[in-house]
Structures are given as structure tokens and as C-alpha cells.
C-alpha atoms as a PDB file:
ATOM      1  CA  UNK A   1     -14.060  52.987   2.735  1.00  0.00           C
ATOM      2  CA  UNK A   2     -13.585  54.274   6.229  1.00  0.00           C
ATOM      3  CA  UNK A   3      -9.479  54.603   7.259  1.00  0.00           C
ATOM      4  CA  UNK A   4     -10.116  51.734  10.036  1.00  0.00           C
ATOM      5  CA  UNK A   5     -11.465  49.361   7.237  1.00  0.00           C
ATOM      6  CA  UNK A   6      -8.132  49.758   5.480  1.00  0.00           C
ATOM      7  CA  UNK A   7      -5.839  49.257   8.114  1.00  0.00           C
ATOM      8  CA  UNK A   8      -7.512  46.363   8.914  1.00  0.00           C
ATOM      9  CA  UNK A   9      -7.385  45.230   5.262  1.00  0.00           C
ATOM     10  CA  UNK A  10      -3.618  45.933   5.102  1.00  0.00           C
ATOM     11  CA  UNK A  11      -3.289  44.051   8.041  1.00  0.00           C
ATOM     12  CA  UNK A  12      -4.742  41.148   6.216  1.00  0.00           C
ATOM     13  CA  UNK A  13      -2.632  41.555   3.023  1.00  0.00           C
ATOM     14  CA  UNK A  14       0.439  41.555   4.848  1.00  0.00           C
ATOM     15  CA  UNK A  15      -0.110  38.527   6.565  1.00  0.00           C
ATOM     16  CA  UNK A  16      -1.337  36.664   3.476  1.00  0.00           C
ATOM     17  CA  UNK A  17       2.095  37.985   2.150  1.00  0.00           C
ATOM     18  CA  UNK A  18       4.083  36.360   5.081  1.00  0.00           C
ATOM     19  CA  UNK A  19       2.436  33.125   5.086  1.00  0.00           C
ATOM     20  CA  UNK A  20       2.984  32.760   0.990  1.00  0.00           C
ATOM     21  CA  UNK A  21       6.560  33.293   1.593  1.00  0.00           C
ATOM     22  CA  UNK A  22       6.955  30.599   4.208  1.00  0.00           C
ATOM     23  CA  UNK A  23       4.983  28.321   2.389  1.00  0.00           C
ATOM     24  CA  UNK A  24       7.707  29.168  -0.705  1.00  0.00           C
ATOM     25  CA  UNK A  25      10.628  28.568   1.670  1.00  0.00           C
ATOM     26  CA  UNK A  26       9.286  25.737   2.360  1.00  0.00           C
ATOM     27  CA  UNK A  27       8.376  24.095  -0.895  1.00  0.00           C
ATOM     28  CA  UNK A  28      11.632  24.999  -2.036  1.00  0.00           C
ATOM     29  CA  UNK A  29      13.858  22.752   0.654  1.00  0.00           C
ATOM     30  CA  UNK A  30      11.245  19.948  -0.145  1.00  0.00           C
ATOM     31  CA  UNK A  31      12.183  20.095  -3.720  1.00  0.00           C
ATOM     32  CA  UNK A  32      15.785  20.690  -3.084  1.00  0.00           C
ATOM     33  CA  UNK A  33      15.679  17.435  -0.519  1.00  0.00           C
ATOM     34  CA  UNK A  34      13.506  15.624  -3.078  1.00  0.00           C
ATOM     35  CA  UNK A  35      17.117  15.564  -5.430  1.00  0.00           C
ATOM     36  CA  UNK A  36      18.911  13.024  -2.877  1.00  0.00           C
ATOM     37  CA  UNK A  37      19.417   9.873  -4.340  1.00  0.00           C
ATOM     38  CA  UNK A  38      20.722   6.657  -2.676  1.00  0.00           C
ATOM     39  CA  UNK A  39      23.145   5.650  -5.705  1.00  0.00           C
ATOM     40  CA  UNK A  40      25.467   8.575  -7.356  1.00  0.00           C
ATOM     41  CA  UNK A  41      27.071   9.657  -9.869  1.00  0.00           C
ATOM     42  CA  UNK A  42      28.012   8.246 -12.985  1.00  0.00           C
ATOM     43  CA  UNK A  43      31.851   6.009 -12.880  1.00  0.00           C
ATOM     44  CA  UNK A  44      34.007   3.802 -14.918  1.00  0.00           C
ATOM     45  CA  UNK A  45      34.525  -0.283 -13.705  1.00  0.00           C
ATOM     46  CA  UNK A  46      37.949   0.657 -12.564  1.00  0.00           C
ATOM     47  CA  UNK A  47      35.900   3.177  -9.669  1.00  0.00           C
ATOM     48  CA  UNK A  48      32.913   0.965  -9.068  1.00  0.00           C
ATOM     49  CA  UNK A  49      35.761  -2.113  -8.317  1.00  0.00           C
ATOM     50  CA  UNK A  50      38.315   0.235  -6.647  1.00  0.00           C
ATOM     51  CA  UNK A  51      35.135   0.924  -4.299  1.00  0.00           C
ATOM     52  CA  UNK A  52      33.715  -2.471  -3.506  1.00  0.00           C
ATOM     53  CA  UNK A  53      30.460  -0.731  -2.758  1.00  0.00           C
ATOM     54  CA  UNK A  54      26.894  -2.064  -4.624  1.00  0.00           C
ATOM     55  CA  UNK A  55      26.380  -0.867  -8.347  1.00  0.00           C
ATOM     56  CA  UNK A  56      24.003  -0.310 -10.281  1.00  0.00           C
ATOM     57  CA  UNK A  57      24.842  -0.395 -14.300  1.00  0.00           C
ATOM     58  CA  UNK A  58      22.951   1.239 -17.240  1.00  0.00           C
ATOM     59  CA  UNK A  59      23.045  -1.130 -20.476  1.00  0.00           C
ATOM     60  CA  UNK A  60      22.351   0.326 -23.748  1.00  0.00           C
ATOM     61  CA  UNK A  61      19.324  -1.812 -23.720  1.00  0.00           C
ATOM     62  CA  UNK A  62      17.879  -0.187 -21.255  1.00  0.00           C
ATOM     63  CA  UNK A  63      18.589  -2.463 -18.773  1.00  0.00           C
ATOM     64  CA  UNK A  64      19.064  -1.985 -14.878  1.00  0.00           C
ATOM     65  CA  UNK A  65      21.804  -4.275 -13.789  1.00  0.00           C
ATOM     66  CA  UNK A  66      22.822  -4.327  -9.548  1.00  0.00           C
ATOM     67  CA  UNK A  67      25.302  -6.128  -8.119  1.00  0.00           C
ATOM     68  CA  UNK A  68      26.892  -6.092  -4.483  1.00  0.00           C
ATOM     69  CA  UNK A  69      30.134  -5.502  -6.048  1.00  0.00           C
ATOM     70  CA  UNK A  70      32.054  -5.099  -9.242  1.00  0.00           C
ATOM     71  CA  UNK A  71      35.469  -7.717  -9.586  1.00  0.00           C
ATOM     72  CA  UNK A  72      37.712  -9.622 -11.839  1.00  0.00           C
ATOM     73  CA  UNK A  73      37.812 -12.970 -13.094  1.00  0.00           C
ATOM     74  CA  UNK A  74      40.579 -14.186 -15.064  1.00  0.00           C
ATOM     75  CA  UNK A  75      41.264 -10.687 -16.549  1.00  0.00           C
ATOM     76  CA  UNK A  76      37.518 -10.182 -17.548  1.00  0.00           C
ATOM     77  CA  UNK A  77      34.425  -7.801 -15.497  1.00  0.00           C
ATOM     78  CA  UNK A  78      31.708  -9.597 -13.318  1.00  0.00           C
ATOM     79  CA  UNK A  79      29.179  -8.470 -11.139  1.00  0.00           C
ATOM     80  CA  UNK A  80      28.859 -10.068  -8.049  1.00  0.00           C
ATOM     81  CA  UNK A  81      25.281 -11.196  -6.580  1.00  0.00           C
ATOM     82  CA  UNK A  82      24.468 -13.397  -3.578  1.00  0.00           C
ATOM     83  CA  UNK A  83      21.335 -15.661  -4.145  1.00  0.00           C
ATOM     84  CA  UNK A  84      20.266 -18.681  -2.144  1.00  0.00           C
ATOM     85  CA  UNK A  85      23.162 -17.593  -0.027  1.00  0.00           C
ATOM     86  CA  UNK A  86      25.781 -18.069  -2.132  1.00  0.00           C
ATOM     87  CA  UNK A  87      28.160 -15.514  -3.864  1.00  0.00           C
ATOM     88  CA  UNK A  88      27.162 -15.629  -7.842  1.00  0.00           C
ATOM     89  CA  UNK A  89      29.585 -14.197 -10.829  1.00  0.00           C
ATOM     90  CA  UNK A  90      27.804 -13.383 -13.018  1.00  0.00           C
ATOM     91  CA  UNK A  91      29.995 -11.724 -16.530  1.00  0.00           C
ATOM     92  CA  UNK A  92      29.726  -8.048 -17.489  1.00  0.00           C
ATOM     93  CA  UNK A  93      29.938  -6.960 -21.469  1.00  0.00           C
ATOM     94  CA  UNK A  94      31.438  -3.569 -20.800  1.00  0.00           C
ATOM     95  CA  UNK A  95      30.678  -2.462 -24.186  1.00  0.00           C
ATOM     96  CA  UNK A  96      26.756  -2.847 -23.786  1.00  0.00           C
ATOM     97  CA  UNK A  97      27.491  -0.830 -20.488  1.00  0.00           C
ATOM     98  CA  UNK A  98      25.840   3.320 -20.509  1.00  0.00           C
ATOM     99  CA  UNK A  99      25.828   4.273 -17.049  1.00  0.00           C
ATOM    100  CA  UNK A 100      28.016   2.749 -13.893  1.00  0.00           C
ATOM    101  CA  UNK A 101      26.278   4.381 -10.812  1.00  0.00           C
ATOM    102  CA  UNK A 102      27.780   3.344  -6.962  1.00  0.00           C
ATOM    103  CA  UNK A 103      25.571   3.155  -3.920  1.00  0.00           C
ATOM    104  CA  UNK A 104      26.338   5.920  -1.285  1.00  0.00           C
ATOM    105  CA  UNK A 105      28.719   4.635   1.988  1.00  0.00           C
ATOM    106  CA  UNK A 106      27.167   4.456   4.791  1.00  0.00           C
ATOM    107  CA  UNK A 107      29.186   7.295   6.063  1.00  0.00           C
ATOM    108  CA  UNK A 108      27.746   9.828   4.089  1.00  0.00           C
ATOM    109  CA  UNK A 109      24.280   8.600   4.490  1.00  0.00           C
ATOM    110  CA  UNK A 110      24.929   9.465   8.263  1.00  0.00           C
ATOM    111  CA  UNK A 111      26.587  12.817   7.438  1.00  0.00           C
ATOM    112  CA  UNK A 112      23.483  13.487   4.928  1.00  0.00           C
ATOM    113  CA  UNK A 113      21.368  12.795   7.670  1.00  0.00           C
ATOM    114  CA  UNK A 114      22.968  15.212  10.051  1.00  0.00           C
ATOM    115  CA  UNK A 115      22.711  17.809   7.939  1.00  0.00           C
ATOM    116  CA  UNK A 116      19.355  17.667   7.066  1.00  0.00           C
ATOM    117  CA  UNK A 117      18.568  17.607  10.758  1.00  0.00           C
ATOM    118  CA  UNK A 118      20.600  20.604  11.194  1.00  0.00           C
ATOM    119  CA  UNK A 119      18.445  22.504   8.774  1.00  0.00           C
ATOM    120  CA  UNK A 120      15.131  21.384   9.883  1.00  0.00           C
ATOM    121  CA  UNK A 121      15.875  22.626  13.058  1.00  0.00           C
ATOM    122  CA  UNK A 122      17.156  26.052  11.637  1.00  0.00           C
ATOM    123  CA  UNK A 123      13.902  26.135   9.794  1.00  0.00           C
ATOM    124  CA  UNK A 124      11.812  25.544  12.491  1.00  0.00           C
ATOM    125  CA  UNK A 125      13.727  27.950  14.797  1.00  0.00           C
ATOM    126  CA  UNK A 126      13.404  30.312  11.780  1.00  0.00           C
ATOM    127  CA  UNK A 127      10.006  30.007  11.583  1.00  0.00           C
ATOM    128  CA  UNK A 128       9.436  30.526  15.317  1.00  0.00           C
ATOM    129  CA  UNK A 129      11.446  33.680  15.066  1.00  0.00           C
ATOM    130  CA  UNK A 130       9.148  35.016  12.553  1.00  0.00           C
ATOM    131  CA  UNK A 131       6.152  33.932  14.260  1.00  0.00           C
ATOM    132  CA  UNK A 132       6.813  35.910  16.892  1.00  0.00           C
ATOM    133  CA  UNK A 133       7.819  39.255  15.106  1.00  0.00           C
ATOM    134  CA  UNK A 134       5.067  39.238  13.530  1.00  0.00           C
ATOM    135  CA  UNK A 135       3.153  38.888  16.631  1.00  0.00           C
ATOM    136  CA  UNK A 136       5.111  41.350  17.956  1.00  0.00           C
ATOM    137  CA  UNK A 137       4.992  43.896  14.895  1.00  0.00           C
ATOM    138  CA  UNK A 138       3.042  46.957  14.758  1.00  0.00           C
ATOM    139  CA  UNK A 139       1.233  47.022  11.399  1.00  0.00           C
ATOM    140  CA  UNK A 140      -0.702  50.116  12.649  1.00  0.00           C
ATOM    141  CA  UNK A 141       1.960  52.407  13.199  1.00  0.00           C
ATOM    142  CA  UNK A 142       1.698  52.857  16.479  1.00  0.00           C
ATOM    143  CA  UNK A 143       4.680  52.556  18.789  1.00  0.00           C
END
């Protein structure tokens, strides 16, 4: 194999190498963006009423249960739905209940949103960066 042949051939390799890892980097912020969920965590009925925000309840059934807001009626639980435009109680057995989750504010959907902006654009500046030092890099020793 003559010495040009396997400069050349390094050359390759390393380039192969670079492009794996960006494809890598950037697998891994899809999968890491891919956990984002619009309803969180997992709350008691005293949170999901404190926060008059939609929820989404887990029965032990299996159910899926959503409801613009939690409340109380006469000392008992309800879920609150609007259909045919009108506001709808509808009663909540707490002990059937698994899993209480709350939709995200609208707030933090906007701050989500800015921050995954902010890192696209660092990834894409990244990316530029090491674009062009590697067009810029020397891979046969020369200076």
C-alpha cells in the first residue's frame, strides 16, 4: 500500500469518525426532547384543585379520566367538563383513583419553548464551528 494511499485512507476514517459523532449528538437531544410531555407529574386532589389547571386521572381500571378542572361539591371531589357548552360535574371516587397528572401552564410551555430554541441554535452554531475546523484541519501533517 503506497504511503499516499494511506493518508488518503486516514483521511477518510477520520471523517467517517466525525460525522458518527454528530449524528450521536444528535440522536441523543432527539431522544432527550422526545421525554417532554404536555401533562406532569403525578399529584394528590388537594394539588390538582389548588391548581385549577386540566387533569388527567389514572383509575385502577385502567381508565383515562380529563377534566378542565378538579372542585368541590358539597364536601365531595368532581371533575369538571364543558359539553354542549355548558359546565358538567361530573363525581370523582377517589379511592378508584392511581394517578392524578396536571396539564403544564402555559407559562412553562413558553419557557420550554425558549429553551429548546436556545439549544437548537447552539447546536447548529456548534455544528458550523466544527464544519469549518474540519475544513480547516490539516489531516496530513502539514502546516
Amino acid at each position: 500500500m503506497s504511503p499516499c494511499y494511506a493518508n488518503l485512507l486516514h483521511v477518510k476514517m477520520k471523517t467517517k469518525k466525525l460525522c458518527f459523532r454528530i449524528i450521536a449528538y444528535f440522536l441523543s437531544i432527539l431522544i432527550l426532547f422526545q421525554s417532554c410531555a404536555s401533562y406532569q407529574g403525578s399529584y394528590n386532589m388537594m394539588d390538582a384543585f389548588k391548581s385549577k389547571r386540566e387533569v388527567k386521572l389514572l383509575t385502577n381500571r385502567n381508565n383515562h379520566l380529563e377534566y378542565r378542572k378538579i372542585d368541590t361539591l358539597d364536601g365531595n371531589w368532581v371533575g369538571v367538563k364543558l359539553t354542549n357548552s355548558k359546565l358538567e360535574y361530573e363525581p370523582i371516587d377517589t379511592q378508584s383513583i392511581v394517578k392524578i397528572k396536571l396539564k403544564r401552564s402555559k407559562q412553562s410551555e413558553q419557557k420550554e419553548g425558549r429553551i429548546i430554541i436556545g439549544i437548537i441554535a447552539g447546536i447548529v452554531l456548534g455544528i458550523v464551528l466544527l464544519v469549518s475546523a474540519v475544513n480547516n484541519a490539516s489531516f496530513y501533517g502539514d502546516n
